[in-house]
Each structure stands twice: as C-alpha cells, then as structure tokens.
C-alpha atoms as a PDB file:
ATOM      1  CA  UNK A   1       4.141 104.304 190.584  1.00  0.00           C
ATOM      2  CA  UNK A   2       2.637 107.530 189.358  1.00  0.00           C
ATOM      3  CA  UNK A   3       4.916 109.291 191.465  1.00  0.00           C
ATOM      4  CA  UNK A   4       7.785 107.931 189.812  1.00  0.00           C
ATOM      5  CA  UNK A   5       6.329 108.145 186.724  1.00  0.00           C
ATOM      6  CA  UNK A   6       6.474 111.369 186.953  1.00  0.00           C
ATOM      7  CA  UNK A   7       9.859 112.071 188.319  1.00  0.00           C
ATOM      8  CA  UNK A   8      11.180 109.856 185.649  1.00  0.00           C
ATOM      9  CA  UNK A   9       9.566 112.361 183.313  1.00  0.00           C
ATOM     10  CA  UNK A  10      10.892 114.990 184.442  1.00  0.00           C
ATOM     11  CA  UNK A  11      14.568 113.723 184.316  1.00  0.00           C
ATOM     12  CA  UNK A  12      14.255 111.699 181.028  1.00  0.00           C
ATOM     13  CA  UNK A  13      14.521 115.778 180.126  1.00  0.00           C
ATOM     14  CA  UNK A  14      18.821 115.565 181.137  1.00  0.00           C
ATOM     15  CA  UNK A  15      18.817 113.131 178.850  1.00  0.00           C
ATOM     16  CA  UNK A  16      17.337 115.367 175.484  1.00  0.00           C
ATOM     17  CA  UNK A  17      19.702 118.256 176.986  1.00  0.00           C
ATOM     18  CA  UNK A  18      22.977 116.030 177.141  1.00  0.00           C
ATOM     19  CA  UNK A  19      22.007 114.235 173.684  1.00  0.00           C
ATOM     20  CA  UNK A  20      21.872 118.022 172.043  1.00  0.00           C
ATOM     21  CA  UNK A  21      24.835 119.298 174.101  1.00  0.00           C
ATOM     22  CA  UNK A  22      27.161 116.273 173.025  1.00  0.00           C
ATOM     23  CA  UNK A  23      26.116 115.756 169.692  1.00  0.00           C
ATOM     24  CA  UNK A  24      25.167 119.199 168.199  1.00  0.00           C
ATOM     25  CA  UNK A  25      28.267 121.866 168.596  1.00  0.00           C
ATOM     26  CA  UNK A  26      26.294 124.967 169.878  1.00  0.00           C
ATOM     27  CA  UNK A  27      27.747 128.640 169.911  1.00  0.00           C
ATOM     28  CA  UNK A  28      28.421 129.082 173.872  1.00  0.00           C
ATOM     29  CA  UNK A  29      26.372 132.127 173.523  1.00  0.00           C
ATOM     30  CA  UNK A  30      23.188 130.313 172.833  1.00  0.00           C
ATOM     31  CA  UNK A  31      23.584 127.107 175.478  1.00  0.00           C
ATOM     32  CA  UNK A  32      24.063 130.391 177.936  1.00  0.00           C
ATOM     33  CA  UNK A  33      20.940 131.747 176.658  1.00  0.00           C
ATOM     34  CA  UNK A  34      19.176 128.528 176.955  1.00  0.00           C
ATOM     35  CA  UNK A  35      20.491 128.251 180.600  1.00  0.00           C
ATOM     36  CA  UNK A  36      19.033 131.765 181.392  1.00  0.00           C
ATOM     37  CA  UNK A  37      15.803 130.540 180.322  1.00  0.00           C
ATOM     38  CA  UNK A  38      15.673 127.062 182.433  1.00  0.00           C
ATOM     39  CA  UNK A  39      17.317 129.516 185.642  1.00  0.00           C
ATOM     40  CA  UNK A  40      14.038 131.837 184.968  1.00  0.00           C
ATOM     41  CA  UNK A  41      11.921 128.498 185.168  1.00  0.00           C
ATOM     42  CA  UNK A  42      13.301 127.715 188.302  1.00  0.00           C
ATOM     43  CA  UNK A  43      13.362 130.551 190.097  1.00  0.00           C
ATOM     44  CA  UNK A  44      10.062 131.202 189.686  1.00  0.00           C
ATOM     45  CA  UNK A  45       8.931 127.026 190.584  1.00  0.00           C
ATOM     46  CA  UNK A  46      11.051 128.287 193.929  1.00  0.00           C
ATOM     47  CA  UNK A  47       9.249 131.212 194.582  1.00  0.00           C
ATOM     48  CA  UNK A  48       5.386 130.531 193.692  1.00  0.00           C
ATOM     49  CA  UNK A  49       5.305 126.802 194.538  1.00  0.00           C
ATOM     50  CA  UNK A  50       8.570 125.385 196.891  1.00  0.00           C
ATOM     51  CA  UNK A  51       8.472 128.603 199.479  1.00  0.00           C
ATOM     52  CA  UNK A  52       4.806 129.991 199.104  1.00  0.00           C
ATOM     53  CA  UNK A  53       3.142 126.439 199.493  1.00  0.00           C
ATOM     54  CA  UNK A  54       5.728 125.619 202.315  1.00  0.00           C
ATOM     55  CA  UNK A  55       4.249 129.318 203.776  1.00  0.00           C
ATOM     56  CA  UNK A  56       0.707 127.887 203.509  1.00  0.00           C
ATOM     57  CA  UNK A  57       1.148 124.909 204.818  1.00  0.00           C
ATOM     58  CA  UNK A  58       3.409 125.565 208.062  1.00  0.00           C
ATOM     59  CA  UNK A  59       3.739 129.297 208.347  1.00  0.00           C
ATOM     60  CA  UNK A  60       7.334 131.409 208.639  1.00  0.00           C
ATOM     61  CA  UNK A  61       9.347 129.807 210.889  1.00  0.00           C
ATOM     62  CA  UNK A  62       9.463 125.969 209.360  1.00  0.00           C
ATOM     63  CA  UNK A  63       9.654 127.533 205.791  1.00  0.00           C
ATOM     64  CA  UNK A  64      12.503 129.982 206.927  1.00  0.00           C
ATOM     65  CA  UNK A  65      14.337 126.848 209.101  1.00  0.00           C
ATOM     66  CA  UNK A  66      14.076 124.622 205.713  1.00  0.00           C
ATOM     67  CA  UNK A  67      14.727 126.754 203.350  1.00  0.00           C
ATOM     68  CA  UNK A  68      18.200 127.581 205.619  1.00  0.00           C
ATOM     69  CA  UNK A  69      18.622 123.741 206.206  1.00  0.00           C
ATOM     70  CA  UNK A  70      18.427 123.149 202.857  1.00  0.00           C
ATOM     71  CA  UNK A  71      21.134 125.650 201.269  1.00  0.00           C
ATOM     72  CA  UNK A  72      23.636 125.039 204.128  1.00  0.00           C
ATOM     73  CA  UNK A  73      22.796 121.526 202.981  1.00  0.00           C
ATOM     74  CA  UNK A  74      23.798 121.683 199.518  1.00  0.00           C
ATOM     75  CA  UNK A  75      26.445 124.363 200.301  1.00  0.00           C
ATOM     76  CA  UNK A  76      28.421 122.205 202.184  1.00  0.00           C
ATOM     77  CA  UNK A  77      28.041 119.240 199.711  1.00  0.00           C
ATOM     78  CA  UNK A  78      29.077 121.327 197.325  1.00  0.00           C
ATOM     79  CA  UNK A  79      32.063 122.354 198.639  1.00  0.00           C
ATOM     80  CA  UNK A  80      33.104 118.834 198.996  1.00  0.00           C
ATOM     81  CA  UNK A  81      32.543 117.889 194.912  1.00  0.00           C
ATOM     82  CA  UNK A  82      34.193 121.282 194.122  1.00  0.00           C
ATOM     83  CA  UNK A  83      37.354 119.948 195.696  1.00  0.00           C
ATOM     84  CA  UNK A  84      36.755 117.029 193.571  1.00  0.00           C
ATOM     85  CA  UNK A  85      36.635 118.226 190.626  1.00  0.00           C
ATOM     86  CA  UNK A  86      32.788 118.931 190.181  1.00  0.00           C
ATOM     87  CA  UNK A  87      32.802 122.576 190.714  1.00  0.00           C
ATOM     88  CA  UNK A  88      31.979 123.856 187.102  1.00  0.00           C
ATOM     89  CA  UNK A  89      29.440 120.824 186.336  1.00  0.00           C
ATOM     90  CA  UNK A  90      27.133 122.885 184.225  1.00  0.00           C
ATOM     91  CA  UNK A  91      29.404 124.683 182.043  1.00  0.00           C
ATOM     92  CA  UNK A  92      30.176 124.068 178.395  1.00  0.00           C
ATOM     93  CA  UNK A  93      33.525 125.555 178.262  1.00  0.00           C
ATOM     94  CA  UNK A  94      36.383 124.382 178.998  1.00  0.00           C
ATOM     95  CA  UNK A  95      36.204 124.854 182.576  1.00  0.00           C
ATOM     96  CA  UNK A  96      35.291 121.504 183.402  1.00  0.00           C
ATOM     97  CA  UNK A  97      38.671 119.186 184.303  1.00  0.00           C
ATOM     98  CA  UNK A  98      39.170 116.060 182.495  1.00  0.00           C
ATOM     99  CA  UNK A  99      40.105 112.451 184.517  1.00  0.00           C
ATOM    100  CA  UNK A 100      43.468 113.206 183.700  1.00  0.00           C
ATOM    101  CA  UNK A 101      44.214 116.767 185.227  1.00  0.00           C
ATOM    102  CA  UNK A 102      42.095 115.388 188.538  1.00  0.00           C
ATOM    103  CA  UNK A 103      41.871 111.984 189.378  1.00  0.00           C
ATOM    104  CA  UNK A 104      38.241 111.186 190.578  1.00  0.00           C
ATOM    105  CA  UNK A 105      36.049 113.970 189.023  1.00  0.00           C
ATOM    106  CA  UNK A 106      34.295 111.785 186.675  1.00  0.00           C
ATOM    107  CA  UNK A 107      32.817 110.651 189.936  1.00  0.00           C
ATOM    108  CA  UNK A 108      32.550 114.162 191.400  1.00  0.00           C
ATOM    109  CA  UNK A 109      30.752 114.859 188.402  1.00  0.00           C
ATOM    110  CA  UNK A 110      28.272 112.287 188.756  1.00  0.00           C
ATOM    111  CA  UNK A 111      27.656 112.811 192.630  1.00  0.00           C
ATOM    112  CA  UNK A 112      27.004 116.448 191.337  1.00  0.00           C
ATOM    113  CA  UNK A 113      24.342 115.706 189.172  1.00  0.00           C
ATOM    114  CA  UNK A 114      22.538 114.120 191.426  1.00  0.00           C
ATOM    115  CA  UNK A 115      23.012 116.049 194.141  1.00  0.00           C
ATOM    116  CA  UNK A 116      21.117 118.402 191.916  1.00  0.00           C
ATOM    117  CA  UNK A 117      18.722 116.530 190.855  1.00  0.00           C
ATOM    118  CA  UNK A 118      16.968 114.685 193.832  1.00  0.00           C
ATOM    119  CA  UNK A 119      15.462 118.281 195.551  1.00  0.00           C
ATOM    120  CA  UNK A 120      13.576 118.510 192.611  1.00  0.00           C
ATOM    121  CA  UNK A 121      12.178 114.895 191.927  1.00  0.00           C
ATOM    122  CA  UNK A 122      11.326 115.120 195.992  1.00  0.00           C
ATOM    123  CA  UNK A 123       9.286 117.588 195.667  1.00  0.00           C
ATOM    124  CA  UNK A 124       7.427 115.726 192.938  1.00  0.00           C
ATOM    125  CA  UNK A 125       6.832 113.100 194.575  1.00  0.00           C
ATOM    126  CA  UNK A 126       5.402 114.819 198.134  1.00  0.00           C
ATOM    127  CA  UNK A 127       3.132 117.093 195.889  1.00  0.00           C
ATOM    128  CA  UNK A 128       1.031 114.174 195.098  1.00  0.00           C
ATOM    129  CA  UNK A 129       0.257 113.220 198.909  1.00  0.00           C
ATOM    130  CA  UNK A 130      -3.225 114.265 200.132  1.00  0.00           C
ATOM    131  CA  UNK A 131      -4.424 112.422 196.952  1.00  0.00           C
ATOM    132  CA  UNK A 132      -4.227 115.311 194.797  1.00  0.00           C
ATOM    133  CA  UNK A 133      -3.037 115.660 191.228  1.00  0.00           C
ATOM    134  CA  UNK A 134       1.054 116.489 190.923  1.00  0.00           C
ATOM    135  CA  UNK A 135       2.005 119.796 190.458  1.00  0.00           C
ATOM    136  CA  UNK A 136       1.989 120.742 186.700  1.00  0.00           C
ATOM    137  CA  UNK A 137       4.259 123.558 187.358  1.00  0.00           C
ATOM    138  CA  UNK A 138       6.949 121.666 189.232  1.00  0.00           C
ATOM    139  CA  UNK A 139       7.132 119.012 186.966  1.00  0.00           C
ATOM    140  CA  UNK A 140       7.167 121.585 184.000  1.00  0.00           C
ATOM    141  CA  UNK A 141       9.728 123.483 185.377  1.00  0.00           C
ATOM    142  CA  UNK A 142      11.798 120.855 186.363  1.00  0.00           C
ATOM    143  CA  UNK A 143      11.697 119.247 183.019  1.00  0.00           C
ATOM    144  CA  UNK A 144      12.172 122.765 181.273  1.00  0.00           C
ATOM    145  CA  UNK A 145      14.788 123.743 183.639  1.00  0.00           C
ATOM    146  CA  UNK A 146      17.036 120.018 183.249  1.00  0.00           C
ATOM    147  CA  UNK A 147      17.165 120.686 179.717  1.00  0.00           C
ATOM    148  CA  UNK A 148      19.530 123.200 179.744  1.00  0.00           C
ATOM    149  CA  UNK A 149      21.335 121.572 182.595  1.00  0.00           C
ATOM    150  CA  UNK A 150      22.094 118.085 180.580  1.00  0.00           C
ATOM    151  CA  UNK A 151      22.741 120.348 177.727  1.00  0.00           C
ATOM    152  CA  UNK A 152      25.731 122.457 179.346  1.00  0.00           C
ATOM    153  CA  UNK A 153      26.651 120.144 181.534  1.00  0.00           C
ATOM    154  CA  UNK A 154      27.242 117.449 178.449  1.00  0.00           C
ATOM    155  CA  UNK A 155      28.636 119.807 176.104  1.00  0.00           C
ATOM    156  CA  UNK A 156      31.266 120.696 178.854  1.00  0.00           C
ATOM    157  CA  UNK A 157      32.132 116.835 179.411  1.00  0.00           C
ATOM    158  CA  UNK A 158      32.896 116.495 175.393  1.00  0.00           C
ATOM    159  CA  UNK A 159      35.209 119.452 175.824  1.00  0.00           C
ATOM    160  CA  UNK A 160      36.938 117.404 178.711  1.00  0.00           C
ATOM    161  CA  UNK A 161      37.163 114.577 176.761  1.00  0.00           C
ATOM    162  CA  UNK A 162      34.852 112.543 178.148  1.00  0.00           C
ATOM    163  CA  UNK A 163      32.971 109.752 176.114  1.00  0.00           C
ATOM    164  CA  UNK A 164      29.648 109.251 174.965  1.00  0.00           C
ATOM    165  CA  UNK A 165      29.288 105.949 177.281  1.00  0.00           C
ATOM    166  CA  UNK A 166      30.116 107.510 180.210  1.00  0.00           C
ATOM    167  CA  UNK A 167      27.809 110.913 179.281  1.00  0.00           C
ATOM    168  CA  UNK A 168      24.850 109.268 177.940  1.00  0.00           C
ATOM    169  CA  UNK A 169      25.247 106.510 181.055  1.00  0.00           C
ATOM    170  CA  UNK A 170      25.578 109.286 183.929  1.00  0.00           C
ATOM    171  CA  UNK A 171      21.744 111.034 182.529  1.00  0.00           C
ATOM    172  CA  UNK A 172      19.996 107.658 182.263  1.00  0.00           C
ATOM    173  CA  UNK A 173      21.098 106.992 185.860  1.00  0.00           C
ATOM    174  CA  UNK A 174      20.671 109.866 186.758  1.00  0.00           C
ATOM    175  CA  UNK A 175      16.945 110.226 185.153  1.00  0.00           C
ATOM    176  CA  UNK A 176      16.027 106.410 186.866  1.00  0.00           C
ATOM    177  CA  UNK A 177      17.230 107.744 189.775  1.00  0.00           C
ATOM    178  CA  UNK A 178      14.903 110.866 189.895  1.00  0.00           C
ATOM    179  CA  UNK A 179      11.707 108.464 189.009  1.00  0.00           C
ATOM    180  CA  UNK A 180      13.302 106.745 192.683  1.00  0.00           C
ATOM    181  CA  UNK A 181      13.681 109.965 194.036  1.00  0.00           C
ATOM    182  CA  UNK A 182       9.860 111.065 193.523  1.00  0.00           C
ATOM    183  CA  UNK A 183       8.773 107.798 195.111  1.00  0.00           C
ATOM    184  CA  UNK A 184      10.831 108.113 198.220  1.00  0.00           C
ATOM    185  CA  UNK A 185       8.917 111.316 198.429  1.00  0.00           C
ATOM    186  CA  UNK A 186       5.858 109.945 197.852  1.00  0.00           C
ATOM    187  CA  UNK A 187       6.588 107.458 200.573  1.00  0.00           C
ATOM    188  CA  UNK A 188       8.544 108.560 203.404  1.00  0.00           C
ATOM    189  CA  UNK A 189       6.490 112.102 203.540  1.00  0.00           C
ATOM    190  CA  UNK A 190       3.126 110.446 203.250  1.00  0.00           C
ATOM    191  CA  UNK A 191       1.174 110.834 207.208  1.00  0.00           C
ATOM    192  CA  UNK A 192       3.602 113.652 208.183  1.00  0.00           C
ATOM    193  CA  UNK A 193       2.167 116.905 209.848  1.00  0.00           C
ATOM    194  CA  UNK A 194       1.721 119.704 208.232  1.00  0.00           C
ATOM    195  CA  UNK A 195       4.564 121.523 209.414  1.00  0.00           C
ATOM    196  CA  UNK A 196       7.206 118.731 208.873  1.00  0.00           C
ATOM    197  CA  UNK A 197       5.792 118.310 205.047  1.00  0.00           C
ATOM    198  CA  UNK A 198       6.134 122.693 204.961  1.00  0.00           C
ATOM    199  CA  UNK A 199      10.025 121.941 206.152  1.00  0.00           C
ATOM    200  CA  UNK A 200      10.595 119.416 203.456  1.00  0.00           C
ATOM    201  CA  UNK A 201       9.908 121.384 201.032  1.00  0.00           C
ATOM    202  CA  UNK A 202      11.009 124.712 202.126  1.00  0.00           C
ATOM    203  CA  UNK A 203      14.476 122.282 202.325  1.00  0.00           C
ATOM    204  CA  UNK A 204      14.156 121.564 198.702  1.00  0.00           C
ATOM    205  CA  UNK A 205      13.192 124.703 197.860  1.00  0.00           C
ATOM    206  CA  UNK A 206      16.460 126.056 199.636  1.00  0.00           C
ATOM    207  CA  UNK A 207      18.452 123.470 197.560  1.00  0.00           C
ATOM    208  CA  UNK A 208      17.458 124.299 194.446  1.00  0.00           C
ATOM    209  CA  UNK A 209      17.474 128.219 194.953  1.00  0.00           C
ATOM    210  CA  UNK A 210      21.221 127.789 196.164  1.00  0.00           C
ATOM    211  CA  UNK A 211      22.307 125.737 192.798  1.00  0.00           C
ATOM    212  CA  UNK A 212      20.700 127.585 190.673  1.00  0.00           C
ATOM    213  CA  UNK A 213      22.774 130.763 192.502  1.00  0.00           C
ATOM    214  CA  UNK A 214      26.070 127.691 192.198  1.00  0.00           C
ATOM    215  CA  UNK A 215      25.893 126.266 189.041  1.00  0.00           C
ATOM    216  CA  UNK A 216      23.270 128.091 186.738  1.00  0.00           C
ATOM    217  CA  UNK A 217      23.927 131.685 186.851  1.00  0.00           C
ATOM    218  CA  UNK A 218      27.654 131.467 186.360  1.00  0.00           C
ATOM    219  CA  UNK A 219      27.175 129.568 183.044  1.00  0.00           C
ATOM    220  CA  UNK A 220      24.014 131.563 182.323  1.00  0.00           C
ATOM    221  CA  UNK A 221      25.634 134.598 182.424  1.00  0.00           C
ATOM    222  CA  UNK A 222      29.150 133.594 181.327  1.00  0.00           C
ATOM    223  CA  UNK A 223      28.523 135.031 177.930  1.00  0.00           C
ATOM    224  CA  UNK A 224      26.446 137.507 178.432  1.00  0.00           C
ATOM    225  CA  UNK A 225      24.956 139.424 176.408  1.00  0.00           C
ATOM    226  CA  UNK A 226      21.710 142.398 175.625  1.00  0.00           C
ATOM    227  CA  UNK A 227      18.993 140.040 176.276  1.00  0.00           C
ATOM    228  CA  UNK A 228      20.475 137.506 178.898  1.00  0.00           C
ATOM    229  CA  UNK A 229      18.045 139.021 181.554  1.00  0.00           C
ATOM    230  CA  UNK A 230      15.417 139.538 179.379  1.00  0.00           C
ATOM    231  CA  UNK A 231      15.954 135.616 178.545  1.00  0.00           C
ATOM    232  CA  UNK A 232      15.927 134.938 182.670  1.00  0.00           C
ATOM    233  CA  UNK A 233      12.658 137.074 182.794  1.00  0.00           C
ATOM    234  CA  UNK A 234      11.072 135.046 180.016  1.00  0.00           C
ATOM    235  CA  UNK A 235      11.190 131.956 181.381  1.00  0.00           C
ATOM    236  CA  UNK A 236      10.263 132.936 185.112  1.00  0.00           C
ATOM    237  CA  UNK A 237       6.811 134.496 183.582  1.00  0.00           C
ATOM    238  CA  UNK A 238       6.190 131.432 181.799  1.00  0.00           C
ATOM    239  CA  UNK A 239       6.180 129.379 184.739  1.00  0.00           C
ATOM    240  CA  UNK A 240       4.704 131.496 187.026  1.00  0.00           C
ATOM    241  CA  UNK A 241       1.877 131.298 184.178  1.00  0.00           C
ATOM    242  CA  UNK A 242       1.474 128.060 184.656  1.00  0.00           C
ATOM    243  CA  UNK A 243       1.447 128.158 188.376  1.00  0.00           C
ATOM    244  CA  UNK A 244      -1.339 130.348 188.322  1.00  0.00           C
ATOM    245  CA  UNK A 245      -3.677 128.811 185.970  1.00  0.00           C
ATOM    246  CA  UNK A 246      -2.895 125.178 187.730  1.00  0.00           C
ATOM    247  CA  UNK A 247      -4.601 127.187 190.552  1.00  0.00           C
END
C-alpha cells in the first residue's frame, strides 16, 4: 500500500500539469521553459539514483545491459505510437493530430502516456524493498518532472481539439495506474538478486533517459530561448540536491 501510495503521488502530479495546461492559456515560451526545468529534474534522478544505484548494486555489465534493454525497449514502442499518431505527445503546439486527421491517436496518445509513465512509478515501488524508506529524490523528481509533462502534453490536446472528458480522464487513469505500477514493483522485484534488481532499474533508467531525449527536449527546446539551458541546469542541481542530502 505504501508503495502505491506513493506512486499515486507522484502521478496525481499529470493531473495539476494537464489541469494548468488545459485551462490556463500559457505563452509556448514559458510551458517550454517549464519543460526544461522538469527535463533537468530528470536527468539528474537518471544519473545520481536509476544508473549509479544500479552501478552499486550489480556492477557495469547488468547496469550497461539494462540501461540498453531499456531504451531499445521504449525505442521500439515508440516507433509504433508515432505511427499512430502519438509522436508529438508532449507538445503544446499544434503538432499534435486531432481524431479527425488520424483515426486512432486518441488511443496512441493514451498508450503514450503510459508508456511514459510506468519506468518511473517502477522504480518507486522497487526502491522501497529491503525495508527501507522510498527514495525522496525519485519520487520528487518524478512528481516535479510530470508536471510539465501533463502540462504540455494537455495544452497540446486542447489545440487538437480534444475535450476536457477525455483529457482530464486519460491523467486520472493514468495517475491510478502509476499507484499500480509502484506496487507491481514493490511485488514482483521483492527476493530478487542483487544483480537482477541492478538490471531493473538500469532498464528504467534507460527508459526514461531515452524519452526524455523523445519527447522532452524537442518541446523543451522548441522555443528556445537565452536561459533555456540555464533553466535545464536549474532543475538538474536541484535534484541532485536532494539526492545528496537523502544520503
């Protein structure tokens, strides 16, 4: 339960982004600001918890085979949504198609989100096995980093035409199903070896690093601008300030 708990958390944070992105018309400059910001976050969750505790816990080789597993992984499923329709998920232009120029990416876009989603909530969940506490920094920068996410991503779906049901429907599912996620974690990965829980997340960790390359650079730097890397830089020091004081 605590493991969901905390997933759920963590998502319920799509939901705040796609409420703002929907309802509040934001200059496209500033939701690509705020996108730099959550990519920072992210990055640096990848860097100082995914890959260096999947380093300490199983050495090179499983964190170098999992973080590869996991980015062909999402690569490929990626390719397959793009074709659908879901390939510009996270932007809030106009780039996003509506049901009526593509037939099925409503759905696309849906399979997207959680496609992006479920790495992270994993992870959530398999940080609590040993009996420990959960990682404050994941679950910070996984919340901080799905704001900006639901925000785009929601702001581009009102462009497309799509309708507050179907917006505000796809982020509560998609939020429950993260609180799942972080169970499954929790569950399946509890009694594995070292090594296989060091693959696992170096998989995850490979996942996210290749969508936030995908789908939150591209809308990050869309409109770019002075202080978009600054922004980026920003956010990665912040969460690698947590990191370091959780340790």
């Amino acid at each position: 339960m605590e493991a969901g708990g905390w997933g759920l958390l963590a998502g319920s944070a799509l939901l705040v982004g796609s409420a703002v992105g929907y309802l509040v018309r934001l200059p496209r400059r500033v939701v690509a600001s705020v996108m730099a910001f959550g990519a920072g976050v992210l990055l640096s969750a990848v860097a100082f918890d995914l890959i260096s505790d999947a380093y300490e816990q199983g050495g090179l080789t499983p964190t170098v085979l999992g973080a590869v597993a996991g980015a062909v992984a999402y690569t490929g499923c990626n390719v397959v949504l793009a074709w659908r329709g879901a390939r510009h998920r996270k932007r809030s232009g106009g780039q996003q198609p509506s049901e009526d120029e593509q037939a099925g990416s409503g759905t696309a876009l849906a399979l997207g989100a959680l496609l992006d989603g479920i790495p992270e909530s994993v992870v959530i969940g398999a940080s609590l096995l040993g009996g420990g506490a959960v990682s404050a920094a994941t679950v910070v920068a996984v919340f901080v980093s799905n704001v900006p996410e639901g925000l785009s991503s929601a702001a581009g779906m009102r462009r497309a035409g799509r309708s507050p049901t179907y917006v505000f429907g796809l982020w509560t599912v998609i939020a429950l199903i993260s609180g799942l996620a972080a169970v499954v974690g929790y569950t399946l990965l509890g009694g594995v070896s070292p090594l296989v829980l060091a693959a696992v997340t170096a998989v995850a960790g490979g996942a996210i690093l290749t969508m936030i390359a995908d789908t939150m650079v591209p809308e990050a730097f869309d409109e770019a601008h002075l202080a978009t890397g600054l922004i980026l830089l920003v956010g990665f020091l912040g969460a690698f300030s947590i990191s370091v004081s959780g340790r």
